[in-house]
Protein backbone atom coordinates (compact mmCIF):
# COMPACT_ATOMS: atom_id res chain seq x y z
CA UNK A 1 15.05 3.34 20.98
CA UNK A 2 12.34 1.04 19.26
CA UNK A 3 14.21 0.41 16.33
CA UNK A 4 17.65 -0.96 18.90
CA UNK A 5 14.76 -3.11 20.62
CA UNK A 6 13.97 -4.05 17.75
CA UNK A 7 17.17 -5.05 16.21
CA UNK A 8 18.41 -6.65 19.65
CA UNK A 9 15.41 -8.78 18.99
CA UNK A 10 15.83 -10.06 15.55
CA UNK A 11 19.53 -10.34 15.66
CA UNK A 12 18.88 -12.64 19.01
CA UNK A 13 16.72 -14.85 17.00
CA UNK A 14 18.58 -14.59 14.15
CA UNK A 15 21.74 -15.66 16.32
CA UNK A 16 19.23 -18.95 17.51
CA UNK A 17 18.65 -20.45 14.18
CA UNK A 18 21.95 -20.30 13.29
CA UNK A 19 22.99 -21.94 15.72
CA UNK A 20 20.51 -24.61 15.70
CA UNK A 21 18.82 -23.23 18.33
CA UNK A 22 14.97 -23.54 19.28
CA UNK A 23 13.25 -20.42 17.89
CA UNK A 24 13.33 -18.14 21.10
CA UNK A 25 9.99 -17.09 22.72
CA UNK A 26 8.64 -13.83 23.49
CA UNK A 27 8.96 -14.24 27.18
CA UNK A 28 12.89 -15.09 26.86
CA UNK A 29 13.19 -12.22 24.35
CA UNK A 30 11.53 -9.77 26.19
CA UNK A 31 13.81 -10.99 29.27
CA UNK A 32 16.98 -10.61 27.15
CA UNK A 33 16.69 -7.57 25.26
CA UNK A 34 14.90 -5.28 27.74
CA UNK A 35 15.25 -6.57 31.24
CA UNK A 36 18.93 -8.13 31.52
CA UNK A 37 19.73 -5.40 28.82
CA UNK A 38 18.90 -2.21 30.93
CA UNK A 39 21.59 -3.83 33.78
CA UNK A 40 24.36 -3.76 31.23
CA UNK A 41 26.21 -0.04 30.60
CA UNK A 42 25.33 -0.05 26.48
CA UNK A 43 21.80 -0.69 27.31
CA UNK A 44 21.19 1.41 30.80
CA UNK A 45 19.78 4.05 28.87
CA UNK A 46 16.80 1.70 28.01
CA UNK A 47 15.61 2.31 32.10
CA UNK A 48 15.28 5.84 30.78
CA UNK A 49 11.85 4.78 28.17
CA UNK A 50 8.54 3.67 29.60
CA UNK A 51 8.58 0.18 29.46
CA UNK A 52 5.16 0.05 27.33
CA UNK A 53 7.03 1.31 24.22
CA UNK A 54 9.84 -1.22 24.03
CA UNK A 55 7.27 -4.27 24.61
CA UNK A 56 5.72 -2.58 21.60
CA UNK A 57 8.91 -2.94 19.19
CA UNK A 58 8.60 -6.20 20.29
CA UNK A 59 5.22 -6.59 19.46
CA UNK A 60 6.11 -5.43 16.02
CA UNK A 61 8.81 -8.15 15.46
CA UNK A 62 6.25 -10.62 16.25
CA UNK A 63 3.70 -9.71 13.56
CA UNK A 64 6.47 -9.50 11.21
CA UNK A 65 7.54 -12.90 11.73
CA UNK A 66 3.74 -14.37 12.03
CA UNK A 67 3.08 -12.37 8.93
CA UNK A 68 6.53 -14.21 7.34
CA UNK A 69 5.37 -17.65 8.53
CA UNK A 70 1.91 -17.19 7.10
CA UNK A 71 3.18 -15.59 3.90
CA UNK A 72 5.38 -18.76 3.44
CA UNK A 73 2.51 -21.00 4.46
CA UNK A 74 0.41 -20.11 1.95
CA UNK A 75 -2.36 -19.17 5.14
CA UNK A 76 -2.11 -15.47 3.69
CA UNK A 77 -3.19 -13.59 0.31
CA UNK A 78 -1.65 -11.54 -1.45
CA UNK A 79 2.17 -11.14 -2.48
CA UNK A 80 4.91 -13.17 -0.59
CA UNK A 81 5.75 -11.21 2.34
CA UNK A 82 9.67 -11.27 3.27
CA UNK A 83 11.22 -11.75 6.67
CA UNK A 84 11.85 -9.01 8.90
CA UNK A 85 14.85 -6.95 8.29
CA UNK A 86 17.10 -4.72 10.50
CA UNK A 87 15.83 -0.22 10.88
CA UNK A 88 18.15 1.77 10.52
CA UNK A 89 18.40 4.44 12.91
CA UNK A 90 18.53 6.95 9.96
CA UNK A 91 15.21 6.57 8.95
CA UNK A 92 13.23 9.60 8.30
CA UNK A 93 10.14 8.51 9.75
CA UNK A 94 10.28 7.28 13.65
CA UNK A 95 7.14 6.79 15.62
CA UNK A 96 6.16 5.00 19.22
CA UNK A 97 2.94 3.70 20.92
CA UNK A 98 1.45 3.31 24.03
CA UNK A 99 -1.30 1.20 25.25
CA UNK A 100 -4.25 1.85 27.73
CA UNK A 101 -1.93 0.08 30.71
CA UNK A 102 0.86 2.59 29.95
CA UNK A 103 -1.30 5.12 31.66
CA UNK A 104 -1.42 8.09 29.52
CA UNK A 105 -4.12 10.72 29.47
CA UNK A 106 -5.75 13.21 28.10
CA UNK A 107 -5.98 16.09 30.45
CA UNK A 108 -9.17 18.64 30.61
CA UNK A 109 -6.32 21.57 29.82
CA UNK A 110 -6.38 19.92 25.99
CA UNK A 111 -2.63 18.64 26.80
CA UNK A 112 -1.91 14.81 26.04
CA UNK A 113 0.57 12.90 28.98
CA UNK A 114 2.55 10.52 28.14
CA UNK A 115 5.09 8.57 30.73
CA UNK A 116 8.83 9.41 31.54
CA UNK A 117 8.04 12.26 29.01
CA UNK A 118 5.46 14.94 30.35
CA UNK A 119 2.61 17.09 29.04
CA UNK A 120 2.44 17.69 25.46
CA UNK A 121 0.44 20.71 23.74
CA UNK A 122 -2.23 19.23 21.25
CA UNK A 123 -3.36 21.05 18.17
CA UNK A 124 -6.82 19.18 18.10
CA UNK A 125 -8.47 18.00 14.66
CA UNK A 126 -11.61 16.95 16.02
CA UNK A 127 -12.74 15.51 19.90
CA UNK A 128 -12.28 12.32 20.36
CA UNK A 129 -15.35 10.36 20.28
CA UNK A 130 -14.27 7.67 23.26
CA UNK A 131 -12.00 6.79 25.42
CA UNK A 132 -8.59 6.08 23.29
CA UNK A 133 -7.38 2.49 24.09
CA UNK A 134 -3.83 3.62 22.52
CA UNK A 135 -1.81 6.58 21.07
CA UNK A 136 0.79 6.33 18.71
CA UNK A 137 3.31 9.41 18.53
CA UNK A 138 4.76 9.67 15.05
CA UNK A 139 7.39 12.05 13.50
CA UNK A 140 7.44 11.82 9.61
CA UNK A 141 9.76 13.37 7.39
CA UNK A 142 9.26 16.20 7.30
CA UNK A 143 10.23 16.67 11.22
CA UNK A 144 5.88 16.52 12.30
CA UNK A 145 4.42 15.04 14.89
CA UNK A 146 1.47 13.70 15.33
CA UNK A 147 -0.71 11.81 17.81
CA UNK A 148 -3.50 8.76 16.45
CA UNK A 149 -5.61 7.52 18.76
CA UNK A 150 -7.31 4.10 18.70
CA UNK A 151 -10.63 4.84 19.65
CA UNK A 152 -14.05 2.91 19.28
CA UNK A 153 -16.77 4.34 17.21
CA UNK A 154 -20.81 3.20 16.07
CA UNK A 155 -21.34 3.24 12.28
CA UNK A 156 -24.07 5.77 11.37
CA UNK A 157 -25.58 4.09 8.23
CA UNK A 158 -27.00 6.87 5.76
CA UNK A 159 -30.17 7.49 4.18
CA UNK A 160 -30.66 5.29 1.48
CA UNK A 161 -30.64 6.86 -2.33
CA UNK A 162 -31.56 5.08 -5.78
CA UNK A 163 -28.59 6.16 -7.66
CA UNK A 164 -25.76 3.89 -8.48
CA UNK A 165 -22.21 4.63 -10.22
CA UNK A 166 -19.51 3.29 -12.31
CA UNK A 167 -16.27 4.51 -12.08
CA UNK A 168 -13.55 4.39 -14.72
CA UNK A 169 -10.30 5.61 -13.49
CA UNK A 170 -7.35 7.19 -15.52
CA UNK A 171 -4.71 9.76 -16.20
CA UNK A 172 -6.29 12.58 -18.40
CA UNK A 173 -9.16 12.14 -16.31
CA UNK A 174 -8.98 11.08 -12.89
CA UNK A 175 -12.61 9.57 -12.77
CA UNK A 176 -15.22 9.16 -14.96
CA UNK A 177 -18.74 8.37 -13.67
CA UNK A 178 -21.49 6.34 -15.94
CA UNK A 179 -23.84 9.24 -15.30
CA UNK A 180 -21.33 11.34 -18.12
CA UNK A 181 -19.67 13.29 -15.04
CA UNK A 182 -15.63 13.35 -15.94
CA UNK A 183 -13.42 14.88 -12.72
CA UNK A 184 -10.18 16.07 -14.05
CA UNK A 185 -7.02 14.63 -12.48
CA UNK A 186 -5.13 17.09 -10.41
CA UNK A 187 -1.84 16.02 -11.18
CA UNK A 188 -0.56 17.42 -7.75
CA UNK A 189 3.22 15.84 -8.39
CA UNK A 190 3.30 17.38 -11.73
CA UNK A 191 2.49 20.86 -10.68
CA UNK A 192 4.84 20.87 -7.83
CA UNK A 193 7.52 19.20 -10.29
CA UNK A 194 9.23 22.74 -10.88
CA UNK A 195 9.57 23.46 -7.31
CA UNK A 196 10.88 19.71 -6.06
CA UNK A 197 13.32 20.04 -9.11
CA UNK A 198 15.06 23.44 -7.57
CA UNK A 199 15.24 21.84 -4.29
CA UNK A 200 16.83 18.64 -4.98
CA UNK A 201 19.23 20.49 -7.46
CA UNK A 202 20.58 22.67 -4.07
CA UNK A 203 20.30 19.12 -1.96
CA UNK A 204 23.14 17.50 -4.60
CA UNK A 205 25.20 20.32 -3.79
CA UNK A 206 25.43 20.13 -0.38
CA UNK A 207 28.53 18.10 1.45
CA UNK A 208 27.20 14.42 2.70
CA UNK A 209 26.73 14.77 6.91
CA UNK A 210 26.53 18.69 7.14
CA UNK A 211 23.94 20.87 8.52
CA UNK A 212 22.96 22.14 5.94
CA UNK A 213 22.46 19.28 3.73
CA UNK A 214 19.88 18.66 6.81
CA UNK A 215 18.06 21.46 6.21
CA UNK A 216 17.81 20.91 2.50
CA UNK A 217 16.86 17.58 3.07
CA UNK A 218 14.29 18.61 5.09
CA UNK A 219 13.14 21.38 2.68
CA UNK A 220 12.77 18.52 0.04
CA UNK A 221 10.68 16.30 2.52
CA UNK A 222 8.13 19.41 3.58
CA UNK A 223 7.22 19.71 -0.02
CA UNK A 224 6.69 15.93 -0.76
CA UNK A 225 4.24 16.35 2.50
CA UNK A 226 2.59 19.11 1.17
CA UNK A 227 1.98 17.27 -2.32
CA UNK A 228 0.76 14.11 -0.43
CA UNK A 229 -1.52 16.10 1.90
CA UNK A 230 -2.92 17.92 -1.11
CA UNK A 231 -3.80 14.84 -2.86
CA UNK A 232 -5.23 13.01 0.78
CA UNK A 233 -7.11 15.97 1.02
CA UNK A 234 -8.79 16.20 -2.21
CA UNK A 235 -9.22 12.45 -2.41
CA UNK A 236 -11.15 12.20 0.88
CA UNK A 237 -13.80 15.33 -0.34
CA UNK A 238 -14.27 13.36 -4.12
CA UNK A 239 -15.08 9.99 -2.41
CA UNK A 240 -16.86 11.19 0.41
CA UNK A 241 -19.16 13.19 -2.13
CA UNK A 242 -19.58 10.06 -4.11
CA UNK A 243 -20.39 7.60 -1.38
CA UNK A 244 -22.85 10.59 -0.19
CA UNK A 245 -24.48 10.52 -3.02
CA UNK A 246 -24.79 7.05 -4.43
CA UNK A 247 -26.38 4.11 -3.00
CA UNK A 248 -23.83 1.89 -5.14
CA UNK A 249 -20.52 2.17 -6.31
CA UNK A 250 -18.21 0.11 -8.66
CA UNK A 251 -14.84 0.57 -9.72
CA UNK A 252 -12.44 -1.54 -11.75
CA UNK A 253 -9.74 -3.71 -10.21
CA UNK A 254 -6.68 -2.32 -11.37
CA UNK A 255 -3.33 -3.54 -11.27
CA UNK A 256 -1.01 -0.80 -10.10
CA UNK A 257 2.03 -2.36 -9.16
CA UNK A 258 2.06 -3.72 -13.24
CA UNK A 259 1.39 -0.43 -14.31
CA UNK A 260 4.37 1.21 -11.75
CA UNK A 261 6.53 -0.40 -14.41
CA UNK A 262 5.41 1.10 -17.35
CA UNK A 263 6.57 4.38 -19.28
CA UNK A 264 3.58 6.20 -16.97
CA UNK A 265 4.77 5.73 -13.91
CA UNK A 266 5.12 8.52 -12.13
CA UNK A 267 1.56 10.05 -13.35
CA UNK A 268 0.21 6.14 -12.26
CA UNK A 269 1.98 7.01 -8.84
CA UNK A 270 0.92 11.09 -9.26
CA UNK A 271 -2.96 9.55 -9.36
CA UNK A 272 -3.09 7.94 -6.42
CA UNK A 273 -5.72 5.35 -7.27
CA UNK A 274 -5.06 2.86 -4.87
CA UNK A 275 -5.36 4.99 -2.13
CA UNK A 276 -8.61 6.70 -3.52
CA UNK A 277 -9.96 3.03 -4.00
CA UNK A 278 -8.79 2.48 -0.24
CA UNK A 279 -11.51 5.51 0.68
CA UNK A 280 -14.77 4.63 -1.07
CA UNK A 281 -13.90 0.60 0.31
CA UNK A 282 -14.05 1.59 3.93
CA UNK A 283 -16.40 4.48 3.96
CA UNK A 284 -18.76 2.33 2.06
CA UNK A 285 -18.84 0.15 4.83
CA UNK A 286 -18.98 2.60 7.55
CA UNK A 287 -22.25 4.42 5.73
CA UNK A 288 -23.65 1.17 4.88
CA UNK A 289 -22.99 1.76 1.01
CA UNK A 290 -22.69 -1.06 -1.20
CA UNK A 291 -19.28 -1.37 -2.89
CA UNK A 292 -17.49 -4.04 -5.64
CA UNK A 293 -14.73 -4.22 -7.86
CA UNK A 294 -15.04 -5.79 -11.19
CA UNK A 295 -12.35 -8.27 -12.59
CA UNK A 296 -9.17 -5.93 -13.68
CA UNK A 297 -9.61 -8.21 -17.63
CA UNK A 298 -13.37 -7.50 -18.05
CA UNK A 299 -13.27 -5.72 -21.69
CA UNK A 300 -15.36 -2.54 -20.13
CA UNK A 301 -13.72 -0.33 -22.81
CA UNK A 302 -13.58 -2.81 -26.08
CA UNK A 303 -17.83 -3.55 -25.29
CA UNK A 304 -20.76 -1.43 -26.76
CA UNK A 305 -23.03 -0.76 -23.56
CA UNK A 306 -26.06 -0.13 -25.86
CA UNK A 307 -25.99 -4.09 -27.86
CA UNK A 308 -23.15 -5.42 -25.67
CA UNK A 309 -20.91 -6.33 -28.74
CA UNK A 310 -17.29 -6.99 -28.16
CA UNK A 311 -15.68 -4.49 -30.98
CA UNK A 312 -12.06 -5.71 -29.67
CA UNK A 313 -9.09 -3.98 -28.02
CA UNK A 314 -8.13 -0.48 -29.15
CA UNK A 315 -4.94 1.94 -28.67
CA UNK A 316 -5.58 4.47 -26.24
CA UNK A 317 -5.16 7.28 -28.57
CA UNK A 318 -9.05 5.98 -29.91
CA UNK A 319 -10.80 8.00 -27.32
CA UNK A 320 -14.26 7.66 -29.20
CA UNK A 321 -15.85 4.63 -31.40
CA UNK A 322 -19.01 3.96 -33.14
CA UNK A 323 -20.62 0.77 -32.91
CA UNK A 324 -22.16 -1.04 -35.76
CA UNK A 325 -25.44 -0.80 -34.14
CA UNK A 326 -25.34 2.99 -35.17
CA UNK A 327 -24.36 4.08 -31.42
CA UNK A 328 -21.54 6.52 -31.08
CA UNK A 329 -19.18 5.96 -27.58
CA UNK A 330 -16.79 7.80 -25.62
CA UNK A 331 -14.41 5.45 -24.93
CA UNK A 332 -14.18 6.43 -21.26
CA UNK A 333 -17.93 6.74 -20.52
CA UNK A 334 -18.90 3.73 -22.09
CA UNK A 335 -16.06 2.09 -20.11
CA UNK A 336 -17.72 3.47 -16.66
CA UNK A 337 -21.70 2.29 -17.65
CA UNK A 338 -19.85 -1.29 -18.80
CA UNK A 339 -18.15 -1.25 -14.97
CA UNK A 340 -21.92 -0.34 -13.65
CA UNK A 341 -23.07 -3.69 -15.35
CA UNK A 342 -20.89 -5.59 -14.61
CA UNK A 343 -20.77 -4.36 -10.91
CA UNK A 344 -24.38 -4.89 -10.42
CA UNK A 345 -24.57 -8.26 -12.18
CA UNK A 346 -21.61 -9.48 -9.93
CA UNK A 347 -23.42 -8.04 -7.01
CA UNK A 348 -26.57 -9.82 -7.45
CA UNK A 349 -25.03 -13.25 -8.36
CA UNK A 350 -23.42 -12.55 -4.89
CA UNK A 351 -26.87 -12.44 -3.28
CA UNK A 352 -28.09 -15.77 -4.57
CA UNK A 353 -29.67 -14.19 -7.66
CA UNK A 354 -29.46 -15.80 -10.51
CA UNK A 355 -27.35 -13.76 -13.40
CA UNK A 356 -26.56 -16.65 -16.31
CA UNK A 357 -29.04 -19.06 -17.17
CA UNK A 358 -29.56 -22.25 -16.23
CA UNK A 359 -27.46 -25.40 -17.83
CA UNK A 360 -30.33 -26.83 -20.51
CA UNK A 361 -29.12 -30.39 -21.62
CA UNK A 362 -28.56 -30.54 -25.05
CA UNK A 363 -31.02 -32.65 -27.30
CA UNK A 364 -29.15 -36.34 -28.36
CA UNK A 365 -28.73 -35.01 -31.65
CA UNK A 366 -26.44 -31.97 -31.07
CA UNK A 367 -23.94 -33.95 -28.67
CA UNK A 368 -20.83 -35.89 -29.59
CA UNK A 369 -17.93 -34.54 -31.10
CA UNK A 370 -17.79 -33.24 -34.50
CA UNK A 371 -15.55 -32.72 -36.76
CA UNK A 372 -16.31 -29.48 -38.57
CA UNK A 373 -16.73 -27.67 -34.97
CA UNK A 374 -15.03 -24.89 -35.37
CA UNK A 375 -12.93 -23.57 -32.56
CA UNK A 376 -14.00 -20.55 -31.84
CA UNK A 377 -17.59 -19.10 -31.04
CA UNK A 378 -17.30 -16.10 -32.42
CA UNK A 379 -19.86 -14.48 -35.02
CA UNK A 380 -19.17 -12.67 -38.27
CA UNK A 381 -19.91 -9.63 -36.91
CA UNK A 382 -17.49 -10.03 -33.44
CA UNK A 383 -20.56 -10.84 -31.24
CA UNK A 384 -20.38 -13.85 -28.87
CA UNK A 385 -22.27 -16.40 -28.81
CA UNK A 386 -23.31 -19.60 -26.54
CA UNK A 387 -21.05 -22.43 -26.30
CA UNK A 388 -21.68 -25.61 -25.92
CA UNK A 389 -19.26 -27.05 -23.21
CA UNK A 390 -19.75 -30.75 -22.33
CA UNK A 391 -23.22 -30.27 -22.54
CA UNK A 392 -23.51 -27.27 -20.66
CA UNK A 393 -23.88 -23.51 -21.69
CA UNK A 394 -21.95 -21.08 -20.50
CA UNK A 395 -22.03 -17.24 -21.52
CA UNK A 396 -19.34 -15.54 -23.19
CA UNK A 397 -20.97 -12.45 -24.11
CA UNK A 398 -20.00 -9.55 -22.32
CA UNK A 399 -23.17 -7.06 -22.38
CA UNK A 400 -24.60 -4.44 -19.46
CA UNK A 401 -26.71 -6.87 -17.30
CA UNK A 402 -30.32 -6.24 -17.54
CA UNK A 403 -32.82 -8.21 -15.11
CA UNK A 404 -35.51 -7.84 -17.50
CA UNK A 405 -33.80 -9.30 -20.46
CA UNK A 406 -35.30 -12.48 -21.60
CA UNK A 407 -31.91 -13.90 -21.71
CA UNK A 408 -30.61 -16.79 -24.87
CA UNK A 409 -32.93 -19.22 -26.13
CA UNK A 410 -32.66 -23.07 -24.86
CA UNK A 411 -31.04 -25.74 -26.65
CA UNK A 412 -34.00 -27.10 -28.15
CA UNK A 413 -35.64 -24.15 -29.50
CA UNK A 414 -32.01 -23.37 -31.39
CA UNK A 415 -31.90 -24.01 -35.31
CA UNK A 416 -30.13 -27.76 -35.88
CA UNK A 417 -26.34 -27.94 -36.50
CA UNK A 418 -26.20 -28.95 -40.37
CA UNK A 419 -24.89 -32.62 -40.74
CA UNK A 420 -21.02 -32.88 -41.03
CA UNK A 421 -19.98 -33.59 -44.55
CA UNK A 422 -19.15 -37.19 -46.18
């Protein structure tokens, strides 16, 4: 019923712009697709729904297109965002909402009532902390239903601790902290792969529209629940734990999408690191927790966190390196303390602190161009080094920040370029 709303409504504004139409307001909309609609035979069915619901596919139209218009705009972030498109009444997933002026309730029995539809039996997860200003009703895949409420809650900050943590995420391990601690990845897809593979074998056997290629489908959809609840589940307990337990944490901004296209896919998908990301973001704020991500192209696992030299890129089947300072790294570990550093240095520039050192003008001697400059800054050894940029210099070394560190020498106390040759 939401998704023909829905439908009636883009098509009619659809129908506008082709026509050369002005773009057709919500009012008129609502008027044409709900109100005249329910006094025509096709649509007299609509009289049957509490009114609430199909204001709310509505609703949902209209974020789709401001969300279009703003995509196209430029006013949001993120990737473009295209214009709304038609449901299809064959989706597995169908769901419905009503608002605090629909007038349901939650009655003292435990049973949830909703209009034109009646008491409803509640299995109860927890009690609701306030009064719900809505309730969606949704019905996944796998033929569930379930009730979310929109309720309104007070943060309870906790007690502050003095530990802080890195996190390296990746596929033979799903986490790796900076203290040394390395959580192995589940792989919840992968074990259930054997299972999923019988089922969808007996679903390509079954004839297209029958009953029983219903019930397979169905069998097919339980298990991919099961999988994802798995994974939810054990995701929630990890990052819970960790935002218990640290005052601090830091994770690397990974691209997922690019790496959805790669040979890993499915154990990129299987991992679930977006979502786990998602979970320390959010509870962070909600225990007042401090949380950052570092740029997705720092070099965490190319730099030695002991001397901070840049070593340079290495296949992932090197899962261990020594330095030539004499330290010996795992590759993953030493990628986590780098992501602490660089988390903690990015977090104090972003309270006004002071992380690079001031711009020292350089003495009249050293400025100029010259000639046997050579382009890059890079030592012997691989180790970066200041550069002089229009008379300002700027950092390129990539080491674990350390407040205490005296930091490079100025301009003036530096050894004199020699003079170019004749």
């Amino acid at each position: 019923m939401r998704a023909v709303v829905f439908n009636d409504g883009l098509r009619a504004r659809q129908a506008a712009r082709e026509n050369g139409e002005p773009y057709v307001s919500d009012g008129e909309l609502s008027k044409r697709v709900i109100t005249q609609a329910k006094k025509t035979e096709a649509r007299a069915w609509l009289g049957e729904v509490s009114a609430v619901v199909l204001q709310q596919a509505l609703a949902d139209l209209n974020v789709a297109y401001r969300n279009f218009f703003a995509s196209t705009s430029g006013k949001r972030k993120g990737r473009k965002v295209a214009p709304p498109r038609f449901r299809s009444r064959k989706d597995n997933r169908q769901a419905i909402r009503f608002t605090r002026n629909s007038r349901f309730a939650v009655l003292g029995n435990g049973r949830l009532r909703l209009p034109k539809i009646g008491d409803l039996a509640v299995r109860w997860s927890r009690q609701l902390p306030s009064e719900p200003s809505s309730v969606a009703i949704i019905r996944d895949a796998a033929g569930r239903y379930f009730a979310s409420f929109v309720v309104q809650t007070t943060d309870q900050p906790l007690a502050e601790v003095k530990s802080e943590v890195g996190i390296d995420l990746g596929l033979t391990h799903f986490a790796v902290l900076s203290n040394g601690t390395k959580v192995a990845a589940p792989k919840f897809l992968r074990r259930a792969a054997r299972k999923l593979r019988r089922l969808q074998k007996d679903l390509s056997r079954k004839a297209k529209g029958s009953n029983n290629r219903k019930k397979a489908v169905m069998k097919v959809a339980r298990t991919h629940a099961r999988v994802a609840d798995t994974r939810r589940d054990w995701q929630h307990k990890l990052s819970t734990t960790l935002i218990r337990e640290n005052q601090a944490v830091y994770v690397e901004d990974l691209c997922v999408v690019g790496l959805g296209r790669t040979r890993l896919a499915k154990s990129v998908h299987d991992a679930g690191w977006s979502q786990f990301v998602g979970m320390l973001e959010y509870k962070a704020a909600r225990y007042g927790r401090t949380f950052g991500k570092i740029d997705r192209f720092a070099p965490t696992s190319q730099t030695c966190s002991a001397c901070g030299r840049l070593d340079g890129p290495k296949p992932l089947n090197v899962r261990s390196w020594t330095c030539l300072c004499g330290a010996v790294h795992n590759r993953d570990i030493n990628a986590a303390i780098n992501v602490l550093a660089a988390g903690r240095a990015e977090s104090l520039n972003a309270c006004g602190a002071q992380v690079r050192p001031a711009s020292v003008p350089a003495p009249r001697r050293e400025t100029g161009i010259r000639p046997d400059a050579a382009c890059s800054t890079r030592s012997v050894e691989g180790i970066s080094v200041h550069q002089l940029l229009g008379g300002e210099f700027v950092n390129r070394e990539v080491r674990p920040f350390d407040a205490t560190s005296p930091g490079p020498a100025p301009a003036s106390a530096r050894a004199p370029r020699p003079a170019p040759a004749a």
